[in-house]
C-alpha atoms as a PDB file:
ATOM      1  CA  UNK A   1      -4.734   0.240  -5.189  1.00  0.00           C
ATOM      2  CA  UNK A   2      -5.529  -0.841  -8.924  1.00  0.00           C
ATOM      3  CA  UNK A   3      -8.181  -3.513  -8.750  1.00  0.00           C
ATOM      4  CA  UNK A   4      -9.911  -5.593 -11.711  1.00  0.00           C
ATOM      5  CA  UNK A   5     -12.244  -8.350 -10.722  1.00  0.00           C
ATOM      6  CA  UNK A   6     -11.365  -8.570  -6.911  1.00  0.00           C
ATOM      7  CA  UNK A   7     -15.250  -8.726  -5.866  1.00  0.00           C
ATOM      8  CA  UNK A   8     -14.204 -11.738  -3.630  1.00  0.00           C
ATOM      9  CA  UNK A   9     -10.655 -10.399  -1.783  1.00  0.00           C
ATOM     10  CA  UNK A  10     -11.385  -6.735  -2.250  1.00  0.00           C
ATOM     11  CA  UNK A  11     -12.909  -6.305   1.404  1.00  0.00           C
ATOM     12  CA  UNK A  12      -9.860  -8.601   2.780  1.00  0.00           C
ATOM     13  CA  UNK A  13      -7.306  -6.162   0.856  1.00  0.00           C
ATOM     14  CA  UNK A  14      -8.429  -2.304   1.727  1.00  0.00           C
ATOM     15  CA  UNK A  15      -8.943  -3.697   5.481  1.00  0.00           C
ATOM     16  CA  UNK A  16      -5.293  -5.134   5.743  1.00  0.00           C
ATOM     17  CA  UNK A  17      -4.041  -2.240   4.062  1.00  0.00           C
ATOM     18  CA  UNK A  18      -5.772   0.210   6.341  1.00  0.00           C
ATOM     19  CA  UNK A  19      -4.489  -1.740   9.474  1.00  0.00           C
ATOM     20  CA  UNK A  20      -0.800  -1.263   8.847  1.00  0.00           C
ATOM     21  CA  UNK A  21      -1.732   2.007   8.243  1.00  0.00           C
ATOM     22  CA  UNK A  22      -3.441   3.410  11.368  1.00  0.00           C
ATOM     23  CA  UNK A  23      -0.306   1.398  13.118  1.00  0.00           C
ATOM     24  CA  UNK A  24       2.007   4.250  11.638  1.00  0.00           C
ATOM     25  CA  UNK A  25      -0.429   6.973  11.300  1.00  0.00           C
ATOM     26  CA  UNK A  26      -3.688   8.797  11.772  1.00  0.00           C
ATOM     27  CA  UNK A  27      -3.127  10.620   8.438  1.00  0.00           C
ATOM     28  CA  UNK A  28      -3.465   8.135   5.599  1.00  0.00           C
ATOM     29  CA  UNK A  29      -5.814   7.479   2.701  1.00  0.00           C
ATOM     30  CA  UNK A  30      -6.810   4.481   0.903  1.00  0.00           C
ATOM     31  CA  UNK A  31      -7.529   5.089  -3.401  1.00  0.00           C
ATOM     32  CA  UNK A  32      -8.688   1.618  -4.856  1.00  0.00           C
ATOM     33  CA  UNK A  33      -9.368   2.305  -8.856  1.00  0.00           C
ATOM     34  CA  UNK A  34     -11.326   0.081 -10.298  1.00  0.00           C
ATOM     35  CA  UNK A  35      -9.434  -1.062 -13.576  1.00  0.00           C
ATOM     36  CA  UNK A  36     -13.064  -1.275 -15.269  1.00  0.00           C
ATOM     37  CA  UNK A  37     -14.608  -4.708 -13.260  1.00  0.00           C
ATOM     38  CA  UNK A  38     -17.028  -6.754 -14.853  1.00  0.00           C
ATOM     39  CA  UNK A  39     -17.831  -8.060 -11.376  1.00  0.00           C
ATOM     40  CA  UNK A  40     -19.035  -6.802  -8.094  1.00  0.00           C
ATOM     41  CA  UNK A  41     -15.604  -5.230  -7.429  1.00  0.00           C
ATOM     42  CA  UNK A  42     -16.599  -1.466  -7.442  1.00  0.00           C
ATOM     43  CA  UNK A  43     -19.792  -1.854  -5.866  1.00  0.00           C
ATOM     44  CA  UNK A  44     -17.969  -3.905  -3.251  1.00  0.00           C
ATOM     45  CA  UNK A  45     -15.525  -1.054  -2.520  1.00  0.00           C
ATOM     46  CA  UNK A  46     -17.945   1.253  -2.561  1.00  0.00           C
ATOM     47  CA  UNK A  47     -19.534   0.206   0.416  1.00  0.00           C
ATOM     48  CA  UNK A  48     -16.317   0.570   2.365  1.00  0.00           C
ATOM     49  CA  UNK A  49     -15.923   4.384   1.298  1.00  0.00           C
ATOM     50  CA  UNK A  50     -15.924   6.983   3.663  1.00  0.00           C
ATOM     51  CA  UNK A  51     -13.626  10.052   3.891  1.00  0.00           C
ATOM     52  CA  UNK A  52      -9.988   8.334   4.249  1.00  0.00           C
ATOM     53  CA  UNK A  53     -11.115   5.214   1.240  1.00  0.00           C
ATOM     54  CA  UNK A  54     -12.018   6.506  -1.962  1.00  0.00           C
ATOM     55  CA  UNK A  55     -13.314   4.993  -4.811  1.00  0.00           C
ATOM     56  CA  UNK A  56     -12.396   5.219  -8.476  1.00  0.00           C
ATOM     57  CA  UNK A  57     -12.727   3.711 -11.889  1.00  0.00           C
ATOM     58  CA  UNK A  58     -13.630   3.873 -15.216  1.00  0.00           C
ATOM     59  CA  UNK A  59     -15.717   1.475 -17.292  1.00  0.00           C
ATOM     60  CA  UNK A  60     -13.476  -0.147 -19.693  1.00  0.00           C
ATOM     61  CA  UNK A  61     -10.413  -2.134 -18.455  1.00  0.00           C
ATOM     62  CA  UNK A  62      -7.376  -0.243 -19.459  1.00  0.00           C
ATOM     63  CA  UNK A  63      -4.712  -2.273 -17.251  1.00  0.00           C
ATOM     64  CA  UNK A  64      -2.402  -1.844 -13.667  1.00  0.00           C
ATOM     65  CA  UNK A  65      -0.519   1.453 -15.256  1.00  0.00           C
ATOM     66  CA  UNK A  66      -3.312   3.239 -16.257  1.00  0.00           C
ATOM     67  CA  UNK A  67      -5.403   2.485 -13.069  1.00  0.00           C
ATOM     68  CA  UNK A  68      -2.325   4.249 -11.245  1.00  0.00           C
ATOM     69  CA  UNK A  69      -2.203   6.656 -13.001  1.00  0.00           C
ATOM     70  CA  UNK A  70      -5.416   7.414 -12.472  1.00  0.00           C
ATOM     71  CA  UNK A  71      -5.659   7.251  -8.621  1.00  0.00           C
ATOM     72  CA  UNK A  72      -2.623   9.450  -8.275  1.00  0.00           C
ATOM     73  CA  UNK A  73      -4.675  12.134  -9.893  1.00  0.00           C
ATOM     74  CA  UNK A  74      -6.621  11.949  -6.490  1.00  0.00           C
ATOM     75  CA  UNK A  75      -3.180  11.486  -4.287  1.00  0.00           C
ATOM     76  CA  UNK A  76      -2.219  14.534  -1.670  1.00  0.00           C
ATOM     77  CA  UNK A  77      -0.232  13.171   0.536  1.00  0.00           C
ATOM     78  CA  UNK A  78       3.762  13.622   0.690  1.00  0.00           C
ATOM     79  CA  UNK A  79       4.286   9.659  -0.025  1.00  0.00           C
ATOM     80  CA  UNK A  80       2.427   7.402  -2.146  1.00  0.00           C
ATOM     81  CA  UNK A  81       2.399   3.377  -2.002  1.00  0.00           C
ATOM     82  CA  UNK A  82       1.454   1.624  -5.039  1.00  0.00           C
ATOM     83  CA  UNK A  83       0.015  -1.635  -3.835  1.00  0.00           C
ATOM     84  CA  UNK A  84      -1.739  -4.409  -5.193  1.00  0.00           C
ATOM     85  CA  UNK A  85      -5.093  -5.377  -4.530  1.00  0.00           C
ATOM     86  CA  UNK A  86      -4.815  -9.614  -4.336  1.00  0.00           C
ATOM     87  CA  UNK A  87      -3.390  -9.378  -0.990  1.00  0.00           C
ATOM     88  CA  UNK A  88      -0.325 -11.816  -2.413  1.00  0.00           C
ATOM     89  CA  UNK A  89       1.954  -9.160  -1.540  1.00  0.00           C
ATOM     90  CA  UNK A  90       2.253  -8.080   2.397  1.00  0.00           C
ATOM     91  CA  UNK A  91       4.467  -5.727   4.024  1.00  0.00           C
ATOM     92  CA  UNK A  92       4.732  -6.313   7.760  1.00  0.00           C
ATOM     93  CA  UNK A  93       6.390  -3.422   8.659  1.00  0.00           C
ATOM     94  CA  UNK A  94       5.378  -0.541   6.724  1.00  0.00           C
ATOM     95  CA  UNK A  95       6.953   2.154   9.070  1.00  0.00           C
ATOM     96  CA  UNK A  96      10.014   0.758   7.536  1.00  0.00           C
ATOM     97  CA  UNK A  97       8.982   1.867   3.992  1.00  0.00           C
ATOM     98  CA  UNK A  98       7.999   5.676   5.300  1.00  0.00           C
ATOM     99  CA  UNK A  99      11.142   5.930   7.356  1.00  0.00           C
ATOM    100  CA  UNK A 100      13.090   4.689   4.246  1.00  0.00           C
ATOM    101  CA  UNK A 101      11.643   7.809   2.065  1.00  0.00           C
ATOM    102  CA  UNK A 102      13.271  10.233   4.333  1.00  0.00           C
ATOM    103  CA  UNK A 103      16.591   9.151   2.332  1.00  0.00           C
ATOM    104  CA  UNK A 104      15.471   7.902  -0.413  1.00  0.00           C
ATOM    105  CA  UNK A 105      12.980   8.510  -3.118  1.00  0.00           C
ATOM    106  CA  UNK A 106      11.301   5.532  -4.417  1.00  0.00           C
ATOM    107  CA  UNK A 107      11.278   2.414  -1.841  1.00  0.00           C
ATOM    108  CA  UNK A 108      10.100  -0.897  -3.086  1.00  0.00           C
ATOM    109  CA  UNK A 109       9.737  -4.493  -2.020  1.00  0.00           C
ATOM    110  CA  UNK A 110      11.767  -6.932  -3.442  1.00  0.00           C
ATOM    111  CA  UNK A 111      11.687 -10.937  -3.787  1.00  0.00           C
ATOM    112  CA  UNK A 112      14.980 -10.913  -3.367  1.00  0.00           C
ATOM    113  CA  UNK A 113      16.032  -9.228  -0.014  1.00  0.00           C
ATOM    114  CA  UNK A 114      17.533 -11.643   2.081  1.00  0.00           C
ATOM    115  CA  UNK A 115      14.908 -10.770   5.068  1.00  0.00           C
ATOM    116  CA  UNK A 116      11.990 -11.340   2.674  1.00  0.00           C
ATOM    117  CA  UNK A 117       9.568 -14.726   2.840  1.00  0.00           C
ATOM    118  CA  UNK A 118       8.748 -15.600  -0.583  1.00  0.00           C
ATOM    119  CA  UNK A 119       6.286 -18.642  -1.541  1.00  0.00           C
ATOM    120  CA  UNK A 120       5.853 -19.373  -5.275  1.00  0.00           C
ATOM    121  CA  UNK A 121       6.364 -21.993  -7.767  1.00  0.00           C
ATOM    122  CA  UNK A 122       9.741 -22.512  -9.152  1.00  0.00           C
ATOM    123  CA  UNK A 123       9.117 -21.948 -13.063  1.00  0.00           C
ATOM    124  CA  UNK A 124       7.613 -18.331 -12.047  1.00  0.00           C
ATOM    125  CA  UNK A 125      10.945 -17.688 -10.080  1.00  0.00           C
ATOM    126  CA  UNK A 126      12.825 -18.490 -12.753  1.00  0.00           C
ATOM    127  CA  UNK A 127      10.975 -16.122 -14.940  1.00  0.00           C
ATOM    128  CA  UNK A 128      10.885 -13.419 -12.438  1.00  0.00           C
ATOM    129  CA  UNK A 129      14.815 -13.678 -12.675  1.00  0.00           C
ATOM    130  CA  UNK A 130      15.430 -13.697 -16.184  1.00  0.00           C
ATOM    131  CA  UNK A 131      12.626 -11.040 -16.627  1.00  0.00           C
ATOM    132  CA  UNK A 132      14.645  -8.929 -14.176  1.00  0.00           C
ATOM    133  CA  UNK A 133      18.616  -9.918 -16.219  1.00  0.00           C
ATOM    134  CA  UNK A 134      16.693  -8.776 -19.305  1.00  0.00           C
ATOM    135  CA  UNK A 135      15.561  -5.399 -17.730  1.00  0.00           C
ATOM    136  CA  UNK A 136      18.667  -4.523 -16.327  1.00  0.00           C
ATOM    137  CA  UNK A 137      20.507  -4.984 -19.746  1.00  0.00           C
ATOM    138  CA  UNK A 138      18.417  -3.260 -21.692  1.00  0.00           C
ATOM    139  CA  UNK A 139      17.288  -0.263 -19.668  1.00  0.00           C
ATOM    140  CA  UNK A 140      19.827  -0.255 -16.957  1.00  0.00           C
ATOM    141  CA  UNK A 141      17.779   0.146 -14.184  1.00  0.00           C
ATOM    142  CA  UNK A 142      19.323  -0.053 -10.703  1.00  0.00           C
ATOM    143  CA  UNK A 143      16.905  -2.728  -8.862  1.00  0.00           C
ATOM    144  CA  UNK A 144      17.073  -6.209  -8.220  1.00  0.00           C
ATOM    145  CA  UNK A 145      13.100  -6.927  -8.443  1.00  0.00           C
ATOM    146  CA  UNK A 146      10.769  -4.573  -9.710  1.00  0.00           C
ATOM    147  CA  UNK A 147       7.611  -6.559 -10.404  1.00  0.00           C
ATOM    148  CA  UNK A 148       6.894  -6.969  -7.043  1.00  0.00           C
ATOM    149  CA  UNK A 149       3.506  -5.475  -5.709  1.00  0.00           C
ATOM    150  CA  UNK A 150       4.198  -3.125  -3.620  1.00  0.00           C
ATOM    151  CA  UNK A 151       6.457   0.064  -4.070  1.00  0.00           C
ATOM    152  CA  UNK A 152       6.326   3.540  -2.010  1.00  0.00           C
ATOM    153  CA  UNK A 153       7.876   6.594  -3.412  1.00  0.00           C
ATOM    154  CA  UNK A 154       7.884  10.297  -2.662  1.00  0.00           C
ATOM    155  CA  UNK A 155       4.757  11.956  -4.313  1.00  0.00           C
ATOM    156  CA  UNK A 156       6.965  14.565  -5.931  1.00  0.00           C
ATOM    157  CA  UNK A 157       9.347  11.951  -7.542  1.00  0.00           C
ATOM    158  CA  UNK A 158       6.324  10.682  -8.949  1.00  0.00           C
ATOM    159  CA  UNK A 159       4.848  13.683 -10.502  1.00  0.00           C
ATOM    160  CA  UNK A 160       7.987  13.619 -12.521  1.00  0.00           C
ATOM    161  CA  UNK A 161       7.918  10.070 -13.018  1.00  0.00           C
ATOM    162  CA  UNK A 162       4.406   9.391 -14.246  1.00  0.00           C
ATOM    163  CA  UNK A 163       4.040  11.888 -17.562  1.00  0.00           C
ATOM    164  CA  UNK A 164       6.833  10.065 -19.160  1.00  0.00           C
ATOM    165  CA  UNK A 165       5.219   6.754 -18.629  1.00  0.00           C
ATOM    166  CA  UNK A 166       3.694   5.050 -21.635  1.00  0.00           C
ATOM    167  CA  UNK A 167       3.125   0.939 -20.322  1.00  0.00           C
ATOM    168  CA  UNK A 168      -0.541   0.261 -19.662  1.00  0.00           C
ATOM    169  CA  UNK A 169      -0.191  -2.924 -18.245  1.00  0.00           C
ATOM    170  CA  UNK A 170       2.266  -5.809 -18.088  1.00  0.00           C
ATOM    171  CA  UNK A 171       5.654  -3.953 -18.032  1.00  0.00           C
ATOM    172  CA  UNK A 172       4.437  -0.957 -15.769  1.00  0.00           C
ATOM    173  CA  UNK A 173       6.943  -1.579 -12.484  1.00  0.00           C
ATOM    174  CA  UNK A 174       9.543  -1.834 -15.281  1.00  0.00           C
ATOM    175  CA  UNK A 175       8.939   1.556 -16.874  1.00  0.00           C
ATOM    176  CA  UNK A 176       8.800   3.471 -13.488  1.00  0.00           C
ATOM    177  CA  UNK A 177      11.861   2.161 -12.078  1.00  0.00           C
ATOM    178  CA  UNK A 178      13.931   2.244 -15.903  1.00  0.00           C
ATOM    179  CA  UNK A 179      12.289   5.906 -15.824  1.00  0.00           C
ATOM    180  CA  UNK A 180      13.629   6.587 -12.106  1.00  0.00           C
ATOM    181  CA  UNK A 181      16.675   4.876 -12.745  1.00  0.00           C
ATOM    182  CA  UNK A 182      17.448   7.691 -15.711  1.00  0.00           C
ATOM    183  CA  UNK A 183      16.407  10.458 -13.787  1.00  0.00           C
ATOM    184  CA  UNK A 184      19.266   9.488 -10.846  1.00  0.00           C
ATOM    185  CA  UNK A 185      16.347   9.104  -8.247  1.00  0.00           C
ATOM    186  CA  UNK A 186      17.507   7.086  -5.171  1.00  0.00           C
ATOM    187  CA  UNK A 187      15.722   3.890  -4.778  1.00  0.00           C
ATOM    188  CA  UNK A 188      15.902   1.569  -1.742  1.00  0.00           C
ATOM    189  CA  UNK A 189      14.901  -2.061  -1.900  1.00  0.00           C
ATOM    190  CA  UNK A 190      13.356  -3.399   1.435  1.00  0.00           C
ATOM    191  CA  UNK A 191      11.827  -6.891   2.310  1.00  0.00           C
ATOM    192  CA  UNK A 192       8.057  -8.427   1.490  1.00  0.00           C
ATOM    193  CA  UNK A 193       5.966 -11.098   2.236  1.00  0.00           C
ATOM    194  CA  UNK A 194       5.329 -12.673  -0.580  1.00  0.00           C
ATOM    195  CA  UNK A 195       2.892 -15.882  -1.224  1.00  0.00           C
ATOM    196  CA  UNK A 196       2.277 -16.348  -5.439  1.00  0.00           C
ATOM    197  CA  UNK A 197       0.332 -19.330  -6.853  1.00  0.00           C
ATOM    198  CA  UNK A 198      -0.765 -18.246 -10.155  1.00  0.00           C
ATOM    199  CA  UNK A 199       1.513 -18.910 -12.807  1.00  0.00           C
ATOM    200  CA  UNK A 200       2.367 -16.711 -16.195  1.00  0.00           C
ATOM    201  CA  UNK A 201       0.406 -17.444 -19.285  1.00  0.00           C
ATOM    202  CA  UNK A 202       3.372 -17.827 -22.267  1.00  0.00           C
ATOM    203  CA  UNK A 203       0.562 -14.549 -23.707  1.00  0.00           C
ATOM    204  CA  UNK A 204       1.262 -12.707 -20.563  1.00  0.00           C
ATOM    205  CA  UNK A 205       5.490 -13.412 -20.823  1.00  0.00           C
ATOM    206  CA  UNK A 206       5.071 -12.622 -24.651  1.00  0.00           C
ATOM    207  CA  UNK A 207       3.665  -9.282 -23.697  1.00  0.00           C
ATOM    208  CA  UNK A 208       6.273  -8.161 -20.949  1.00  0.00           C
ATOM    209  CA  UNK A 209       8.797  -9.068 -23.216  1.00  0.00           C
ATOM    210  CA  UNK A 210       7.203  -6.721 -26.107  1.00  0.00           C
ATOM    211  CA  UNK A 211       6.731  -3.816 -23.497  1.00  0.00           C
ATOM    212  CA  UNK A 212       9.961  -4.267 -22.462  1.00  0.00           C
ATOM    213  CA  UNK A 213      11.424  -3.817 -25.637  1.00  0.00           C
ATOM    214  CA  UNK A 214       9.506  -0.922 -26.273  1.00  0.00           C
ATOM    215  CA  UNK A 215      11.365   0.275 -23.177  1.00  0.00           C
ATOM    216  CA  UNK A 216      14.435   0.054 -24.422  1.00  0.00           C
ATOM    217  CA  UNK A 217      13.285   1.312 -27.508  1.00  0.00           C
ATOM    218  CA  UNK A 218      11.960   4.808 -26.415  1.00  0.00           C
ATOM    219  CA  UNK A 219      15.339   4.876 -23.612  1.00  0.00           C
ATOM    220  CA  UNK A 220      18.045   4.126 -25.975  1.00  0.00           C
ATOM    221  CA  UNK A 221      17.403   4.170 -29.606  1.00  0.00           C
ATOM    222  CA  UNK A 222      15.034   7.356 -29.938  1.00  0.00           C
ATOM    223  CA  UNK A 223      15.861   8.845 -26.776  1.00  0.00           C
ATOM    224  CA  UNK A 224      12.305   9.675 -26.453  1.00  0.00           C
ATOM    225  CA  UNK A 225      12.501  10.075 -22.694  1.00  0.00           C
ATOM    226  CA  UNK A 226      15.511  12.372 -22.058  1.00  0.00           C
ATOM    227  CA  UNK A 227      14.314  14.300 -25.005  1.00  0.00           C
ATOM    228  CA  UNK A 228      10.822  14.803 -23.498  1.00  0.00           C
ATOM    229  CA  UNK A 229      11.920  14.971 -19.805  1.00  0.00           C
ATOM    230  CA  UNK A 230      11.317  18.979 -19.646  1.00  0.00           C
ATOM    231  CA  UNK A 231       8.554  18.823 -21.874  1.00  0.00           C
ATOM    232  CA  UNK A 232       5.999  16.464 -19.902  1.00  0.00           C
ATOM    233  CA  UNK A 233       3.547  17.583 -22.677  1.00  0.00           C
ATOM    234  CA  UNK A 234       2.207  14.015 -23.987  1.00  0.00           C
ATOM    235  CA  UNK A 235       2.613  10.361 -23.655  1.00  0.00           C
ATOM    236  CA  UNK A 236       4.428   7.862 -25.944  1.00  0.00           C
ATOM    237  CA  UNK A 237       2.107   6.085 -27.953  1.00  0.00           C
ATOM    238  CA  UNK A 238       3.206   2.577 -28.375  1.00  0.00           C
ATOM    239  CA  UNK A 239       3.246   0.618 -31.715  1.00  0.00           C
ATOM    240  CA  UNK A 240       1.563  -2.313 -30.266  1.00  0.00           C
ATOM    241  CA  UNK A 241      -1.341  -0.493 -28.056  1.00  0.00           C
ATOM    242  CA  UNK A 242      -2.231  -3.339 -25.477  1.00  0.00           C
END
């Protein structure tokens, strides 16, 4: 659970998180990393740690890929969720996700599920849907939504996944699934409860746009990913470093 200046939902989000967990489980873990806070955010967190919540961060904020990134360096369980920490994004029935890995490898919530209650402003919609057009031209990956913020995936798949990953922050989701997408992994879309009010910043859609180029850059004009897909020796280091 990536979090950056979240001192006032923080407690709200690791407590509905754990909740649909111990209504699935009694082997779980919480990891909130703390994307370098200037507020009360990790201090806040802190004080809900015990030995199923942990607590991570760094100093400086680096952005939502590398806090991931991160935390799954603390990960040991068989599945991982990757879930925001704004609470904008609920799943009601998270069972569904688990039972969905035994299948599949990577499931995520999508905007677009026809089961799925979605509540935001029409302009970021419309973004969210030629954002998602783009993507699928250029890198070919097989989902209809991938910036939603939530996404489960077999722990495996992702120690694959993650080495080859080179987004910091705005086009993360993007990279993962174009990543996934190459690598043939199975991924299953399922529905989300979904309740946005903040709109893009035309900074923020300049951005995904320039990580999502670099995408398509690495996938299909240098081949930089299949060529280092056996190597998982470095990460790409972007022109434009965010």
């Amino acid at each position: 659970m990536p979090a950056y200046n979240e001192a006032e939902c923080i407690v709200k989000s690791i407590a509905a998180v754990r909740n649909r967990f111990e209504e699935i489980s009694d082997d779980w873990e919480i990891i909130v990393v703390d994307d370098g806070s200037t507020d009360r955010t990790r201090e806040i967190a802190h004080q809900l740690a015990n030995e199923r919540i942990k607590v991570v961060g760094y100093e400086s904020n680096r952005g939502k890929g590398s806090a991931i990134k991160e935390g799954f360096r603390y990960v040991t369980g068989q599945f991982s969720f990757l879930s925001d920490s704004d609470s904008e994004v609920r799943a009601e029935q998270l069972g569904e996700y688990v039972r969905a890995l035994e299948a599949s490898d990577i499931a995520i919530g999508s905007k677009r599920h026809p089961r799925s209650v979605v509540k935001t402003p029409i302009i970021r919609r419309f973004l969210s849907l030629g954002f998602n057009v783009l993507e699928r031209i250029l890198t070919g990956v097989r989902a209809s939504d991938t910036q939603a913020g939530l996404k489960a995936a077999r722990s495996s798949a992702l120690y694959v996944i993650f080495p080859l990953l080179s987004v910091k922050k705005y086009a993360f989701d993007a990279e993962l699934l174009a990543v996934a997408s190459l690598l043939n992994l199975k991924i299953r879309e399922l529905p989300i409860q979904v309740e946005l009010q903040a709109l893009f910043g035309p900074r923020n859609v300049f951005r995904m746009l320039i990580d999502l180029l670099g995408i398509a850059y690495r996938l299909r004009v240098r081949r930089w990913y299949q060529k280092n897909l056996l190597k998982m020796t470095k990460t790409y280091k972007p022109i434009i470093p965010w």
